[in-house]
N, C-alpha and C. Protein backbone atom coordinates (compact mmCIF):
# COMPACT_ATOMS: atom_id res chain seq x y z
N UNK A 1 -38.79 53.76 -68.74
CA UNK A 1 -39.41 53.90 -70.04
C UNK A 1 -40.42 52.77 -70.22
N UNK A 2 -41.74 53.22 -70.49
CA UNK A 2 -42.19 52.16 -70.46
C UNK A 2 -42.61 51.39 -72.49
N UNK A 3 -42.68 50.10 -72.58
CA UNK A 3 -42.63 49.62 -73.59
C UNK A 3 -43.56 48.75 -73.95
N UNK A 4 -44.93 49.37 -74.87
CA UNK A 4 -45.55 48.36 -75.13
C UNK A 4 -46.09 47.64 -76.26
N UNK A 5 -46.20 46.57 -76.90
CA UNK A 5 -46.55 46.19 -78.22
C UNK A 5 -48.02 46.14 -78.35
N UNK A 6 -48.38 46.39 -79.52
CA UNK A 6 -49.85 46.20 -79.52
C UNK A 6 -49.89 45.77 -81.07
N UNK A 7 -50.75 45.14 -81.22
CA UNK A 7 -51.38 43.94 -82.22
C UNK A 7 -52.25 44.07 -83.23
N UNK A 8 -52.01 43.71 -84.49
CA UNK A 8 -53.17 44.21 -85.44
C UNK A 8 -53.73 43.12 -85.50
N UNK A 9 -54.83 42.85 -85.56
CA UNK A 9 -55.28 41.38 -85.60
C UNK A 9 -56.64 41.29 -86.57
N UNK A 10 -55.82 40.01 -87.55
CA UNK A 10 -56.90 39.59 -88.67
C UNK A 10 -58.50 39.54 -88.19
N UNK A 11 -59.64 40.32 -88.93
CA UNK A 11 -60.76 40.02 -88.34
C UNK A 11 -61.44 38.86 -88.64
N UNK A 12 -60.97 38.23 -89.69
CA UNK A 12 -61.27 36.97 -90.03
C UNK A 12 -60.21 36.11 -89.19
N UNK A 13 -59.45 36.08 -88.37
CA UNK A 13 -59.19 35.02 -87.92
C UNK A 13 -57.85 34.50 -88.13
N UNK A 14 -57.61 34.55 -89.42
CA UNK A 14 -56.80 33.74 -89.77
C UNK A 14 -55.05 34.02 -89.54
N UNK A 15 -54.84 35.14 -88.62
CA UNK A 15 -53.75 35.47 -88.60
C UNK A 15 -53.72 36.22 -87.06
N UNK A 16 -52.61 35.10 -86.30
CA UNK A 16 -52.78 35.68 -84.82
C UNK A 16 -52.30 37.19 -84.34
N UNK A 17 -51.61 37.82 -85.45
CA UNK A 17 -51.39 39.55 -85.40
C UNK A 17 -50.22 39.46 -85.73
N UNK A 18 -49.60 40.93 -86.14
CA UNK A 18 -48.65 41.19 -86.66
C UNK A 18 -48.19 42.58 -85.15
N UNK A 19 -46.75 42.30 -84.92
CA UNK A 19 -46.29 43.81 -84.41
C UNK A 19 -46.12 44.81 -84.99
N UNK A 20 -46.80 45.85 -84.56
CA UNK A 20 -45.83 47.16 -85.44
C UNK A 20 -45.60 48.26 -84.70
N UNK A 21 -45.20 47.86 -83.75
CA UNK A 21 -44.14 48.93 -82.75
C UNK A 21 -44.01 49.05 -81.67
N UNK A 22 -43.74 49.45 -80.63
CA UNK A 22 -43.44 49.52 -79.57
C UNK A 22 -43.61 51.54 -79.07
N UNK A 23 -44.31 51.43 -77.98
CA UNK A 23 -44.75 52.84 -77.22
C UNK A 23 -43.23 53.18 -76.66
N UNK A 24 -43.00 53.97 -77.40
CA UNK A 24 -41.59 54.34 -75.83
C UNK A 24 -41.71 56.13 -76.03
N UNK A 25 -42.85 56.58 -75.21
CA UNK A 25 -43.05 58.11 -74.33
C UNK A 25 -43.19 58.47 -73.13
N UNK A 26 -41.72 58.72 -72.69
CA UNK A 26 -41.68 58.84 -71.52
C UNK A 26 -42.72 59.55 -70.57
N UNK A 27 -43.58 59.92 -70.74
CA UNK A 27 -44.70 60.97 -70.05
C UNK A 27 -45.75 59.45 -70.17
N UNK A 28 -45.66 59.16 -70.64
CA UNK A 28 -46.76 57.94 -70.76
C UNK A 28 -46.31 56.49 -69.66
N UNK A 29 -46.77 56.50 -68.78
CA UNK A 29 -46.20 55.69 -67.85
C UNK A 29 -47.01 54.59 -67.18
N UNK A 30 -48.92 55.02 -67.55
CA UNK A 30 -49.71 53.98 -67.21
C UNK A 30 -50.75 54.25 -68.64
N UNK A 31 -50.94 53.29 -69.30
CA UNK A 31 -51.39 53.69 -70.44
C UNK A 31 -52.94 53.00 -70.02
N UNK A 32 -53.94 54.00 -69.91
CA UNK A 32 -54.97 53.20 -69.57
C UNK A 32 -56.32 53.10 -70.95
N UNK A 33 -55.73 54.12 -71.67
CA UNK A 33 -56.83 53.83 -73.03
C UNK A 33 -56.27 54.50 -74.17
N UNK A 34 -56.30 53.42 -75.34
CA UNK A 34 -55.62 53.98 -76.67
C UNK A 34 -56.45 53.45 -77.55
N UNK A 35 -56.39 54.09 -78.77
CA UNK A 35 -57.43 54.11 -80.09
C UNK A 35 -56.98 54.62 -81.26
N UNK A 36 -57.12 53.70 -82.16
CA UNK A 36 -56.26 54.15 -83.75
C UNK A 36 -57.00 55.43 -84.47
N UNK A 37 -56.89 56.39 -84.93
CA UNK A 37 -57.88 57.68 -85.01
C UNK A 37 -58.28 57.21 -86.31
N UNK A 38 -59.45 57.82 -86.77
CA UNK A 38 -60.29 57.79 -88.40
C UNK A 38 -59.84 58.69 -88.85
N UNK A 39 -59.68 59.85 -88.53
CA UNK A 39 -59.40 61.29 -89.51
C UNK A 39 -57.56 61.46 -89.47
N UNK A 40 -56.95 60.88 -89.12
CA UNK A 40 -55.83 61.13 -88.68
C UNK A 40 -54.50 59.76 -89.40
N UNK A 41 -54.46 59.20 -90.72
CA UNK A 41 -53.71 57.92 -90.47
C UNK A 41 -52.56 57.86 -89.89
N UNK A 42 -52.57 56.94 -89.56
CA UNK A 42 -50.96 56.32 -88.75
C UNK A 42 -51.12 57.43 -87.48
N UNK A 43 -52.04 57.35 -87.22
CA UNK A 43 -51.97 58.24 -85.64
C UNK A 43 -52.82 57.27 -84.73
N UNK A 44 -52.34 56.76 -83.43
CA UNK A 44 -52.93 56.50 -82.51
C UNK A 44 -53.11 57.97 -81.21
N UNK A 45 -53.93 57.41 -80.53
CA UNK A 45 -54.49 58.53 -79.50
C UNK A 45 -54.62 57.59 -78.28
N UNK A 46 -53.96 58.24 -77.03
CA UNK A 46 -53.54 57.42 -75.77
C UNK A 46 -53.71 58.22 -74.56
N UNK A 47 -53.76 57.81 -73.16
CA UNK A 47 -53.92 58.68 -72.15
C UNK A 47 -53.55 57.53 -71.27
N UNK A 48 -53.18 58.26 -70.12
CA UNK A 48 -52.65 57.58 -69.22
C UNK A 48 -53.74 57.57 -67.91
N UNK A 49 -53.77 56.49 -66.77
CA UNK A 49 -54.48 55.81 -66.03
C UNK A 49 -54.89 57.19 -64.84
N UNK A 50 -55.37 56.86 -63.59
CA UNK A 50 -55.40 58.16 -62.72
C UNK A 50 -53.82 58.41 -62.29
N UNK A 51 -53.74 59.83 -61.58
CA UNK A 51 -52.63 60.14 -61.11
C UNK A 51 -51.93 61.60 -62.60
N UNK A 52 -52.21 61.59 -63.53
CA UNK A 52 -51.50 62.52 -64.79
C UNK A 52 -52.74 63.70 -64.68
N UNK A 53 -51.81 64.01 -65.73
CA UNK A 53 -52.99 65.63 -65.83
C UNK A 53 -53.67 65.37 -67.06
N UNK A 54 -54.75 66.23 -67.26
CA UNK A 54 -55.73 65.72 -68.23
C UNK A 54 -54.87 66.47 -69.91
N UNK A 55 -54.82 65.36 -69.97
CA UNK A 55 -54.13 65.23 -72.04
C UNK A 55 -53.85 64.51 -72.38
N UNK A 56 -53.82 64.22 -73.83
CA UNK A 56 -53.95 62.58 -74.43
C UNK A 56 -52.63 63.62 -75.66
N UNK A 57 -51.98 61.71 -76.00
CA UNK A 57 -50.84 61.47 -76.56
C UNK A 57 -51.14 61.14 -77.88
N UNK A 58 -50.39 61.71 -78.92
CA UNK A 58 -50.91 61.38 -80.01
C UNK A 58 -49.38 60.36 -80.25
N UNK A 59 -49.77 59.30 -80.98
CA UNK A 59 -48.59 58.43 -82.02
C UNK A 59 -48.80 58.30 -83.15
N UNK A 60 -47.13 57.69 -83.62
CA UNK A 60 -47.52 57.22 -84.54
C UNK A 60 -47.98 55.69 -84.72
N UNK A 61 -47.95 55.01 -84.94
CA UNK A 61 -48.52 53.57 -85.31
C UNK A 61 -46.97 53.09 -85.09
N UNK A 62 -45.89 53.34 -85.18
CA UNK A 62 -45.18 52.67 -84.97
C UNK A 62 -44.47 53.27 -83.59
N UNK A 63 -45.29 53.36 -82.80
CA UNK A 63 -44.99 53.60 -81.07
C UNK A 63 -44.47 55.72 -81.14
N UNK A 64 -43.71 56.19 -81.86
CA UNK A 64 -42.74 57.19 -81.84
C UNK A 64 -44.20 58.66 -81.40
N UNK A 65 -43.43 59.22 -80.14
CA UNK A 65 -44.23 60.25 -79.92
C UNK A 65 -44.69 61.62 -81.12
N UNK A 66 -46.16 62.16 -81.48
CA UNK A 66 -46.03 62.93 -82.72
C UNK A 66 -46.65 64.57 -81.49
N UNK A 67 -47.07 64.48 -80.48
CA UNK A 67 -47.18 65.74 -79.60
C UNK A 67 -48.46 64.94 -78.53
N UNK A 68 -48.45 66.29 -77.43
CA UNK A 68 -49.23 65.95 -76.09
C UNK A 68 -50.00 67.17 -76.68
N UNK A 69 -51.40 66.91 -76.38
CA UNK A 69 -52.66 67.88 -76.51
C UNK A 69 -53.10 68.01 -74.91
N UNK A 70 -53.30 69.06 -74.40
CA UNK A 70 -53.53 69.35 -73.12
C UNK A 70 -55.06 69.96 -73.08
N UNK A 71 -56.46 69.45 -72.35
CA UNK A 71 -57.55 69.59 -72.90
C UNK A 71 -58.26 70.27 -71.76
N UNK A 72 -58.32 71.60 -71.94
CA UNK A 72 -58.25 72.69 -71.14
C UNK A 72 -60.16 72.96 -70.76
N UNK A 73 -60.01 72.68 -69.67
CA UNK A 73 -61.48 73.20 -69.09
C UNK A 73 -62.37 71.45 -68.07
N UNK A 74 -60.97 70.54 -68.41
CA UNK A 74 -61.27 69.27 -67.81
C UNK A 74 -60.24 68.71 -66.77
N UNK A 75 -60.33 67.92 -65.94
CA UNK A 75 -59.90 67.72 -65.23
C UNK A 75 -60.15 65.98 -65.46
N UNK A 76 -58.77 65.57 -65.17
CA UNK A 76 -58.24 63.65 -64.97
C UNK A 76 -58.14 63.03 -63.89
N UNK A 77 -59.57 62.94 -62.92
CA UNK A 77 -59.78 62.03 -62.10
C UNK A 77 -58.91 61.00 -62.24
N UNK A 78 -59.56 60.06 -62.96
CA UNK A 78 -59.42 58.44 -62.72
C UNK A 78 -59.71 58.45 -64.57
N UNK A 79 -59.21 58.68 -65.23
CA UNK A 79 -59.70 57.94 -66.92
C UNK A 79 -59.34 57.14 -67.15
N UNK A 80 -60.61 56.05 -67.98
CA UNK A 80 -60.01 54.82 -68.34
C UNK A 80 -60.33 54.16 -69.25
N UNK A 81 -60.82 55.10 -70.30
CA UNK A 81 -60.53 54.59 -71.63
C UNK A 81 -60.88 55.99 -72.64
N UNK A 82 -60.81 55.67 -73.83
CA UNK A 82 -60.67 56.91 -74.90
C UNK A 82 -61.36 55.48 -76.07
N UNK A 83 -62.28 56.72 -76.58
CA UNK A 83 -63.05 55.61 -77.65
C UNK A 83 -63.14 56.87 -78.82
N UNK A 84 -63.49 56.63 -80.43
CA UNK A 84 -64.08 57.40 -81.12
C UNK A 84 -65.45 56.80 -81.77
N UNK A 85 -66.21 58.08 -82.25
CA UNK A 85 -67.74 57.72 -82.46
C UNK A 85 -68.05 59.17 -83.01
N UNK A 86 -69.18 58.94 -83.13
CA UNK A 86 -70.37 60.18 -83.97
C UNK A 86 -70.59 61.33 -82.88
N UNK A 87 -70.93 62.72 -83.42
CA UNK A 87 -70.98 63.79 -82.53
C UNK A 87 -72.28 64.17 -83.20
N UNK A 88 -71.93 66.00 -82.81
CA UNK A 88 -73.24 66.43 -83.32
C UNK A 88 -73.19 66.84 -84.65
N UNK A 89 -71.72 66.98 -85.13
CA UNK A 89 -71.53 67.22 -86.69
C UNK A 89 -71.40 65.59 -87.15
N UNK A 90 -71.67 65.57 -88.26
CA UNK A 90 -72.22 64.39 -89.09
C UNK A 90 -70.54 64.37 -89.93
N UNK A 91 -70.38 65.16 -90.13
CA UNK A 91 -69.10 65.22 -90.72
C UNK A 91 -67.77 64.74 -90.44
N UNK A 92 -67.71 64.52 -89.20
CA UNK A 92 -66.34 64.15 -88.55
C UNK A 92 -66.67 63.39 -87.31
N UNK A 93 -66.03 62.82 -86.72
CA UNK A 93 -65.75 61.69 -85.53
C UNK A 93 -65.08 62.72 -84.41
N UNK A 94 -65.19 62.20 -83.13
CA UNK A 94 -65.11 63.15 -82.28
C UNK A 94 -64.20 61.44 -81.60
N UNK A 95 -63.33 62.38 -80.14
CA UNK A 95 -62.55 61.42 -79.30
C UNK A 95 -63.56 61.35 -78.13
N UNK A 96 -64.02 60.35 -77.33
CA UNK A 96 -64.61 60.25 -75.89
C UNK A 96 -63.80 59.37 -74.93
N UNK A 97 -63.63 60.41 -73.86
CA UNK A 97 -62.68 60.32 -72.84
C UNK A 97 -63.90 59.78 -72.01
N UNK A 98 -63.29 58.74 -71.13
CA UNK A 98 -64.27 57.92 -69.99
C UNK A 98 -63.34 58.53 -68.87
N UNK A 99 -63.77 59.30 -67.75
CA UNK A 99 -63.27 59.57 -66.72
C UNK A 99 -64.43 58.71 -65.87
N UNK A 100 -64.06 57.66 -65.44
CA UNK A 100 -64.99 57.02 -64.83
C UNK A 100 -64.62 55.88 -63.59
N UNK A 101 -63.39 56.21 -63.62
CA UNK A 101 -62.41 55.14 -62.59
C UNK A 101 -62.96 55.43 -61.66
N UNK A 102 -63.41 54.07 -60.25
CA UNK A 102 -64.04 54.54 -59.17
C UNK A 102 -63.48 53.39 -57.98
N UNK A 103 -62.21 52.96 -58.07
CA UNK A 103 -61.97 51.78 -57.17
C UNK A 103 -62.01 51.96 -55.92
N UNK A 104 -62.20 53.46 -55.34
CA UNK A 104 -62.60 53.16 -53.96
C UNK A 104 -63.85 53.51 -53.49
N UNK A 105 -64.79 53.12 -54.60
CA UNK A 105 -66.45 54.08 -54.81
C UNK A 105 -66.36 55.12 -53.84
N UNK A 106 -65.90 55.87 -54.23
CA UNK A 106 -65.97 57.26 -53.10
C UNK A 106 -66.56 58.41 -54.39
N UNK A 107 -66.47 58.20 -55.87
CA UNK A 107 -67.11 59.19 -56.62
C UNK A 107 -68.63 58.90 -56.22
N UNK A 108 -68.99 60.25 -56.56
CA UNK A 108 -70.49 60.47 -56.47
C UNK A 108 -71.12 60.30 -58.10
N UNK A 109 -70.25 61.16 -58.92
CA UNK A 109 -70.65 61.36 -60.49
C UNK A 109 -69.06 61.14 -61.24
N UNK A 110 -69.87 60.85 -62.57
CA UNK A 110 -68.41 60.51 -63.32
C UNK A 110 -68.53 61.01 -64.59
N UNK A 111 -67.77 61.32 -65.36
CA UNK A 111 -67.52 62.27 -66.60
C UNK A 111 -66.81 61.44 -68.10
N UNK A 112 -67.64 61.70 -69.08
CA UNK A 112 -67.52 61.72 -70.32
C UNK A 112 -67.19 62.73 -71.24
N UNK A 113 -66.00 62.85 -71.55
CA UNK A 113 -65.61 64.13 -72.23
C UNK A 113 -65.61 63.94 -73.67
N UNK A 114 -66.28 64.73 -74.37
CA UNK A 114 -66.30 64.38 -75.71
C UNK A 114 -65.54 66.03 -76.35
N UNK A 115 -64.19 65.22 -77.35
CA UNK A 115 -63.30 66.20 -77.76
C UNK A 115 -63.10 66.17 -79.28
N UNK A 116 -63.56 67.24 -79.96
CA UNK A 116 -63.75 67.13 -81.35
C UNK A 116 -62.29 66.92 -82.19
């Protein structure tokens, strides 16, 4: 099982972070990119390193699994990070998957998946 803490941390400084939970999902075993969602509170969004199949983990903020989204028409090289940002609707924030892992430069091209 793997177990990990992650940190809220004052942007001013003044406070070296607070815990608020611990990851324990068993399907989640190399966590290579996670991101607190905008449209979603108390939901983080996670994916695991190369080697898994392509789908990202939703949490809650306090580690506890809330479902696996399986993102059909892509494929999980090597991903290694998950960011959110602006799309082509103005309205909502979209997730971007970095499939871009290349440690034995043997890729030719690498993939950015953007998932509304």
């Amino acid at each position: 099982m793997l177990s990990i803490a992650w940190w809220a941390l004052d942007t001013a400084g003044k406070n070296p972070g607070t815990q608020t939970g611990h990851i324990h999902a068993k399907d989640l075993t190399e966590i290579s990119g996670i991101v607190l969602s905008r449209q979603n509170k108390n939901v983080i969004w996670a994916h695991n390193d190369s080697g898994d199949q392509a789908r990202i983990f939703a949490l809650r903020t306090d580690g506890k699994p809330l479902g696996v989204f399986r993102l059909e028409g892509t494929t999980a090289i090597d991903w290694e990070d998950i960011a959110i940002g602006p799309g082509p609707s103005a309205e909502k924030d979209y997730l971007y998957i970095a499939d871009t892992g290349n440690n034995a430069l043997s890729r030719r091209t690498v993939t950015i998946y953007r998932v509304p």
